[in-house]
N, C-alpha and C. Protein backbone atom coordinates (compact mmCIF):
# COMPACT_ATOMS: atom_id res chain seq x y z
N UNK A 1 201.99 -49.26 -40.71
CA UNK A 1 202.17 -50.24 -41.77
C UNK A 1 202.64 -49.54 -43.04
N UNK A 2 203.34 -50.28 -43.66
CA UNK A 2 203.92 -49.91 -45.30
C UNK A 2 202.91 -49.90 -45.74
N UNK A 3 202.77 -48.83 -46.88
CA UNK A 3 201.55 -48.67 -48.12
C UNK A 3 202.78 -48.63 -49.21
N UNK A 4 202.35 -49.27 -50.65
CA UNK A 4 202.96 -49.08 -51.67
C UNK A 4 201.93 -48.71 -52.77
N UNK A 5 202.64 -47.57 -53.28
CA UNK A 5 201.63 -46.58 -54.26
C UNK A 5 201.88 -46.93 -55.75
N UNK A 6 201.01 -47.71 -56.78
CA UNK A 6 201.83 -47.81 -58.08
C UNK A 6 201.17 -47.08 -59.02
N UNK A 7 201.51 -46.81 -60.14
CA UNK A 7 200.85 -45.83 -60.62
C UNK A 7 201.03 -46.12 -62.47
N UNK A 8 201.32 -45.56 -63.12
CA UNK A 8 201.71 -45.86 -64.84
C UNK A 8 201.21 -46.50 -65.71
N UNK A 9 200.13 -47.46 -65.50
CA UNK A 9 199.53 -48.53 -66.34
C UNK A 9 199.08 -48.00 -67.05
N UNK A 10 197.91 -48.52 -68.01
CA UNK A 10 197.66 -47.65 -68.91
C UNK A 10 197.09 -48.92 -69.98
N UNK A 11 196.49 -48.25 -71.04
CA UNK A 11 196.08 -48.87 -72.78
C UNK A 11 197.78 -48.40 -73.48
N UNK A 12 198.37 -49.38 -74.26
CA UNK A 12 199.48 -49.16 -74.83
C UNK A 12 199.15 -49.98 -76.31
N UNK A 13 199.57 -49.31 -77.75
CA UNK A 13 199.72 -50.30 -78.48
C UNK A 13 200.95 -51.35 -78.45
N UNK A 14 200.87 -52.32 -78.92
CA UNK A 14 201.78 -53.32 -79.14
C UNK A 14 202.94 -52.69 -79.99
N UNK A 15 204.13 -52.71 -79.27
CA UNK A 15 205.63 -52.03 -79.81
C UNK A 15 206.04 -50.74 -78.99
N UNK A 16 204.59 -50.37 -78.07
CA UNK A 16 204.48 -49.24 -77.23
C UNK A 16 205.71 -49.28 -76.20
N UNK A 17 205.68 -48.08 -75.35
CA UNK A 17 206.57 -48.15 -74.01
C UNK A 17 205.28 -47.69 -73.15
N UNK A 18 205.94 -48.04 -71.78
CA UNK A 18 205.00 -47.70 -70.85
C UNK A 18 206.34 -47.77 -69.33
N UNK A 19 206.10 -46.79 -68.45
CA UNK A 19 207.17 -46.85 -67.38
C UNK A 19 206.51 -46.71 -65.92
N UNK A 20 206.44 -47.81 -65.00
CA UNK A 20 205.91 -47.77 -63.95
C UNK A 20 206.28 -47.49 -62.60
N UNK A 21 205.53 -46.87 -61.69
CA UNK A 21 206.66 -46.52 -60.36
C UNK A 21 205.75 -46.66 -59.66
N UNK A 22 206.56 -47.27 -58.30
CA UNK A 22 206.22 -47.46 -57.14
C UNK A 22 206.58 -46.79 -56.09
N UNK A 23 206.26 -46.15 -55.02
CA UNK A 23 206.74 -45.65 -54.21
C UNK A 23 206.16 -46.08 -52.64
N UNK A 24 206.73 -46.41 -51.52
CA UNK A 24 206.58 -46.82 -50.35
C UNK A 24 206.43 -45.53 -49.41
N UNK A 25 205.61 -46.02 -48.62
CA UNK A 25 204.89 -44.74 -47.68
C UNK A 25 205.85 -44.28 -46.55
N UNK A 26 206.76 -44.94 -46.56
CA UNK A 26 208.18 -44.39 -45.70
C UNK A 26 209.27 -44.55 -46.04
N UNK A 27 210.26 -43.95 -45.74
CA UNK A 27 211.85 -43.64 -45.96
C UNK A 27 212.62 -43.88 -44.88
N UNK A 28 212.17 -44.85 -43.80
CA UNK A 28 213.05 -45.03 -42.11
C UNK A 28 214.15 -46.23 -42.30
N UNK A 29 213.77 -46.69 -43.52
CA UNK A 29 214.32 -47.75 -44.09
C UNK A 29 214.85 -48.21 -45.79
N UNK A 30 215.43 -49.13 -45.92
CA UNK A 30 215.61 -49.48 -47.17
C UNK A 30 215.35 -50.76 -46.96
N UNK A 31 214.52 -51.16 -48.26
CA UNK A 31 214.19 -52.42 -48.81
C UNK A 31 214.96 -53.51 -48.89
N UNK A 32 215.18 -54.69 -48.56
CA UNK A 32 216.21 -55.48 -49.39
C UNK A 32 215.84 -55.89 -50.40
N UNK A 33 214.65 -56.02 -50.63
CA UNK A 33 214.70 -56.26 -52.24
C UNK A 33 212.93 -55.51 -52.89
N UNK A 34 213.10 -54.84 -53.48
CA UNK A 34 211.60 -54.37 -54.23
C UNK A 34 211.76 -55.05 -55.84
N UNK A 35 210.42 -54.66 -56.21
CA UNK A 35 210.92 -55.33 -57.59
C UNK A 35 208.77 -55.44 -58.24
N UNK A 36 208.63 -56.23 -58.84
CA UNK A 36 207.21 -56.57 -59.57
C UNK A 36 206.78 -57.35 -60.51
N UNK A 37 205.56 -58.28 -59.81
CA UNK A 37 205.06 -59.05 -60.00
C UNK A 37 203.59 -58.92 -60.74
N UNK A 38 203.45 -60.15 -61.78
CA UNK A 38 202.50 -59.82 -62.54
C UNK A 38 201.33 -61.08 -63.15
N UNK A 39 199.94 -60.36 -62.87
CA UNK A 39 198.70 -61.61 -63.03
C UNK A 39 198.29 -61.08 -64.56
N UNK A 40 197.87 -62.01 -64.92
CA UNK A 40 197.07 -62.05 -66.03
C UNK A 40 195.60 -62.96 -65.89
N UNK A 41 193.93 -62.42 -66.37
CA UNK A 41 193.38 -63.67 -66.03
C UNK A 41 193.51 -65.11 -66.31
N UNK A 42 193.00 -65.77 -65.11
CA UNK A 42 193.23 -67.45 -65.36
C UNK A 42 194.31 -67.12 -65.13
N UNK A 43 195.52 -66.76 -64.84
CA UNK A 43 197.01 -66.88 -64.45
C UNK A 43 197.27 -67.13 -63.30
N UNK A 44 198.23 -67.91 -62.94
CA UNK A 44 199.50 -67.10 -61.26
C UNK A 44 200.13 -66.40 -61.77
N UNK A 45 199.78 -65.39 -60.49
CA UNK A 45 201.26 -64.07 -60.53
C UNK A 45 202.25 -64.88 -60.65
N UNK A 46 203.18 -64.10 -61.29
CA UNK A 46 204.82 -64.43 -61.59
C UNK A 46 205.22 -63.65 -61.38
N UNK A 47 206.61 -63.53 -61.23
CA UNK A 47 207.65 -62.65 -61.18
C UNK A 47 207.94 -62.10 -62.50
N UNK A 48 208.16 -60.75 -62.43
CA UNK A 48 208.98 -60.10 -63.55
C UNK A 48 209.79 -59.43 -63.51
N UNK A 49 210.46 -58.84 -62.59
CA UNK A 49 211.38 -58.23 -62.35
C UNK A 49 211.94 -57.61 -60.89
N UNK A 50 213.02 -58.05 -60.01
CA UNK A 50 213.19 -57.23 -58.66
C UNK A 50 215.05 -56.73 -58.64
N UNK A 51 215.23 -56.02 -57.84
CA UNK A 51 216.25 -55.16 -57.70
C UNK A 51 216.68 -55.57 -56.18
N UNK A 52 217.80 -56.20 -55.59
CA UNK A 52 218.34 -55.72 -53.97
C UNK A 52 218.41 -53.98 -53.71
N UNK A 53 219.20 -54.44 -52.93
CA UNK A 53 219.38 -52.99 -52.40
C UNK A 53 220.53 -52.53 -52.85
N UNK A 54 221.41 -53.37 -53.22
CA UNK A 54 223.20 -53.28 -53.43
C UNK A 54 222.91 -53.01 -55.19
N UNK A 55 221.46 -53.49 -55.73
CA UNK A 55 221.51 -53.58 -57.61
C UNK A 55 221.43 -54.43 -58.48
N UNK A 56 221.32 -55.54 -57.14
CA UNK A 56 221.78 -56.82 -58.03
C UNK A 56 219.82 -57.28 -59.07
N UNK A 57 219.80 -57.74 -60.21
CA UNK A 57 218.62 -57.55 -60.62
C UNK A 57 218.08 -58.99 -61.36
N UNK A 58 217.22 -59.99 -60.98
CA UNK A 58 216.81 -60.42 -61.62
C UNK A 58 215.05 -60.18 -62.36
N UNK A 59 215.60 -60.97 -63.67
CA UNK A 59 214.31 -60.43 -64.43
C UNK A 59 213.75 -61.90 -65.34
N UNK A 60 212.21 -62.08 -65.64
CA UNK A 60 211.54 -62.94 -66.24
C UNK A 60 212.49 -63.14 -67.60
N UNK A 61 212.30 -64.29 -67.53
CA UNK A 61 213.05 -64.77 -69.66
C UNK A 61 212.35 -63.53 -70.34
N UNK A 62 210.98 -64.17 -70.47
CA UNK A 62 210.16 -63.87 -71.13
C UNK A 62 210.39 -61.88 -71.02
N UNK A 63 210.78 -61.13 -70.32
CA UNK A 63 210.73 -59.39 -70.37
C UNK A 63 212.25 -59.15 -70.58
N UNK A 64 213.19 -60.45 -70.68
CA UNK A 64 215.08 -59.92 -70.79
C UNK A 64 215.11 -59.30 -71.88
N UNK A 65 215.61 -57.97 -71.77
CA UNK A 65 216.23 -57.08 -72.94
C UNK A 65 214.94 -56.30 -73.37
N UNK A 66 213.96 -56.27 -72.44
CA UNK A 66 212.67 -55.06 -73.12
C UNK A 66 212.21 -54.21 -72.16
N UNK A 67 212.57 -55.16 -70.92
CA UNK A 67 212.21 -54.77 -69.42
C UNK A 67 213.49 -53.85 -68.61
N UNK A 68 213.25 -52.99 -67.77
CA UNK A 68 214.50 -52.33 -67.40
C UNK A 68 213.85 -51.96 -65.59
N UNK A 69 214.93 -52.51 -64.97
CA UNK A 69 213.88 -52.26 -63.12
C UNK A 69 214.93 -51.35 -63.03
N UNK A 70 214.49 -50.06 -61.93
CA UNK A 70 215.50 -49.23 -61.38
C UNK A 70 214.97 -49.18 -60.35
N UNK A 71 215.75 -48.51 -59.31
CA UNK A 71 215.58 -47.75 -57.96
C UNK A 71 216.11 -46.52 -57.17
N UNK A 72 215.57 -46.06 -56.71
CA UNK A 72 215.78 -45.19 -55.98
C UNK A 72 215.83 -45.61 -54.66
N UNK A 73 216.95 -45.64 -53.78
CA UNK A 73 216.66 -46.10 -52.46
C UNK A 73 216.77 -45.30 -51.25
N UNK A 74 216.97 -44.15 -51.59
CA UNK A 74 216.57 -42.98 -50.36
C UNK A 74 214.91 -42.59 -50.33
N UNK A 75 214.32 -43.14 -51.57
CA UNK A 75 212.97 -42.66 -51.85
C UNK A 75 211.89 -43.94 -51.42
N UNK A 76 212.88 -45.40 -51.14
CA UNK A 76 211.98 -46.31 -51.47
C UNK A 76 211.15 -46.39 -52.54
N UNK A 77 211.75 -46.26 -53.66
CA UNK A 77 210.92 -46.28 -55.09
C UNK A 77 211.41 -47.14 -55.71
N UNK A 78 210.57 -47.95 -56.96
CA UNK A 78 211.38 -48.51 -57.55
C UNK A 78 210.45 -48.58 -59.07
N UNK A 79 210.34 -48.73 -60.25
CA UNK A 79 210.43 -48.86 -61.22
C UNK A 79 210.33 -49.58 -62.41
N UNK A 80 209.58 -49.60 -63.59
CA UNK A 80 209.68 -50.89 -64.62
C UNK A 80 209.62 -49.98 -65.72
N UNK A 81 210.35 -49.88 -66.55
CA UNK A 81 210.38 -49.30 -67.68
C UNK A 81 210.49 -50.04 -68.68
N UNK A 82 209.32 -50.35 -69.33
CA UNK A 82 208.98 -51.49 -70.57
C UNK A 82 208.70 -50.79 -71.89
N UNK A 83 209.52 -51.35 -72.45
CA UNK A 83 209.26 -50.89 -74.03
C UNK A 83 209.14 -52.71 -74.89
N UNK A 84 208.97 -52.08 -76.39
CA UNK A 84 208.58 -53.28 -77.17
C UNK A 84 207.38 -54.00 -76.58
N UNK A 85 206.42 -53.65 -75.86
CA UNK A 85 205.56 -54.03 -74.77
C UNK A 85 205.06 -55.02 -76.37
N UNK A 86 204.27 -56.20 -76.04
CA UNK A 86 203.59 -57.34 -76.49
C UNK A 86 201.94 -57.19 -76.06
N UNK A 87 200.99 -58.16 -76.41
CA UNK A 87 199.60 -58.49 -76.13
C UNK A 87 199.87 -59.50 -74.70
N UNK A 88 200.92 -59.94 -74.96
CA UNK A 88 200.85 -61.24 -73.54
C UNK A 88 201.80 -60.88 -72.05
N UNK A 89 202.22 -59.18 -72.24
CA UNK A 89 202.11 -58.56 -71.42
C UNK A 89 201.15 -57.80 -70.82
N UNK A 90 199.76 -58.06 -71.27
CA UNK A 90 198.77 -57.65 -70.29
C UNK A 90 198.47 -58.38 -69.04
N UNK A 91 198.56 -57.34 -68.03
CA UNK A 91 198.32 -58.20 -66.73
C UNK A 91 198.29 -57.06 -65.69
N UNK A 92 197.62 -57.40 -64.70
CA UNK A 92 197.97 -56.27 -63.23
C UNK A 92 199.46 -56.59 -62.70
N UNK A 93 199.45 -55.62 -62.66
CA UNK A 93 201.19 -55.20 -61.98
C UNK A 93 201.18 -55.35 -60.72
N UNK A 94 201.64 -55.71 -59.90
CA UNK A 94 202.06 -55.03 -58.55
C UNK A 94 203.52 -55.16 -57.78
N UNK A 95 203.28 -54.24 -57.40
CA UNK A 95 204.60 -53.59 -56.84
C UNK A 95 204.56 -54.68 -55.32
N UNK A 96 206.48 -54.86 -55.49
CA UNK A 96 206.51 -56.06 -54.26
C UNK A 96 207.55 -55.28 -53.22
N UNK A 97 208.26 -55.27 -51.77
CA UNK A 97 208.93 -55.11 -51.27
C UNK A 97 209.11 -55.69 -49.76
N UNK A 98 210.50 -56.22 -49.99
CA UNK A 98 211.09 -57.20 -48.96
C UNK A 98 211.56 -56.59 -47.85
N UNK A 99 211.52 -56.49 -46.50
CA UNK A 99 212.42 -56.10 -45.52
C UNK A 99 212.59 -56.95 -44.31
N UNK A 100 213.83 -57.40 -44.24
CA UNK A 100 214.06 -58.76 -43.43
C UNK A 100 212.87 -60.00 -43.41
N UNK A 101 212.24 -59.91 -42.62
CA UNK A 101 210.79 -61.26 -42.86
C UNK A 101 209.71 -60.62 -43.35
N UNK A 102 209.59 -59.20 -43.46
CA UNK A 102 208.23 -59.17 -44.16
C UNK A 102 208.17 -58.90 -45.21
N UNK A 103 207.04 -58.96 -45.76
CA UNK A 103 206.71 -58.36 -47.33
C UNK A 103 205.63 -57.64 -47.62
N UNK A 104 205.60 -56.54 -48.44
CA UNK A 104 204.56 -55.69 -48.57
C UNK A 104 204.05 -55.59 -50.14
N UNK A 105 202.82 -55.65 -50.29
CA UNK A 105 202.06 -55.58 -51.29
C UNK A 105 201.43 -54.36 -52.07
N UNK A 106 201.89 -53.93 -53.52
CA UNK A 106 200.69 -52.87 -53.33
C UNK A 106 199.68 -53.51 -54.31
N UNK A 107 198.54 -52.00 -54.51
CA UNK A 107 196.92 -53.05 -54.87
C UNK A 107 197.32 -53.69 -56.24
N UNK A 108 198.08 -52.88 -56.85
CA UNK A 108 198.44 -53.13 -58.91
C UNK A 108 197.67 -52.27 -59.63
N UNK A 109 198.45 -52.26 -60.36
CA UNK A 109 198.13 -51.36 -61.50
C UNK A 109 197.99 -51.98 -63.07
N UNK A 110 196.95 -51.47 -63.96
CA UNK A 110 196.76 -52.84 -64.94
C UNK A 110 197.09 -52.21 -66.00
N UNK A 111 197.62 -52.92 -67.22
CA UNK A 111 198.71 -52.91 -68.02
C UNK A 111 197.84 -53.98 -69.29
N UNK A 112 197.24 -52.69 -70.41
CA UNK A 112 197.15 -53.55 -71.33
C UNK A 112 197.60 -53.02 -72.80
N UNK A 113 197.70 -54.27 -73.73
CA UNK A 113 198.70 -53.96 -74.70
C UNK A 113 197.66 -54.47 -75.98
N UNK A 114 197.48 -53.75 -76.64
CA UNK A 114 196.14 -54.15 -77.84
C UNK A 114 197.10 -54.69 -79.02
N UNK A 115 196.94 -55.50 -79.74
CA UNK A 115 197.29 -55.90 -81.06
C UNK A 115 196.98 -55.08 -82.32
C-alpha cells in the first residue's frame, strides 16, 4: 500500500511563510494528480490546492496568489509553499494523491497561524 509522509506545519505568525512536502512511499509510478486538502475545526475538508502530472494546477479562491503547489514527479513529491499565511488558514493539512481509481491519504500535518 501507498504511505504519504507530510511534514512542515508548524506555529507561524500571521504574514509568515511556511512550505510543506509530501512524499509517497514509492516511485513505480506517477500520480495523476497529488495536490492538498485542508480541515479546520467544525469544518469540511476542502480543497486547496492539486497539480496533474502534465502541471496543470488548480487552487482555492481563497489561497490564489499566496499559495504556490509544486512537484516533483520522479520522487512522487509534491508541495505547498504558503506565504502571507492568515489566522483562517489554520487547519490540518493533508496530503492527497490520485492514481487511476484510487486515492491515497496521508495522516496531516497542522498548520497554525496566530494573530
Amino acid at each position: 500500500q501507498v504511505q504519504l509522509v507530510e511534514s512542515g506545519g508548524g506555529l507561524v505568525q500571521a504574514g509568515g511563510s511556511l512550505r510543506l512536502s509530501c512524499a509517497a512511499s514509492t516511485t513505480g509510478f506517477t500520480f495523476n494528480t497529488m495536490g492538498w486538502y485542508r480541515q479546520a475545526p467544525g469544518k469540511q475538508r476542502e480543497l486547496v490546492a492539486t497539480m496533474t502530472s502534465g502541471g496543470s494546477t488548480n487552487y482555492a479562491d481563497s489561497v490564489k496568489g499566496r499559495f504556490t503547489i509544486s512537484r516533483e514527479n520522479a520522487k512522487n513529491t509534491v508541495y505547498l509553499q504558503m506565504n502571507s499565511l492568515k489566522p483562517e488558514d489554520t487547519a490540518n493539512y493533508y496530503c492527497n494523491a490520485r492514481f487511476s481509481a484510487v486515492e491515497f491519504w496521508g495522516k496531516g500535518t497542522l498548520v497554525t497561524v496566530s494573530s
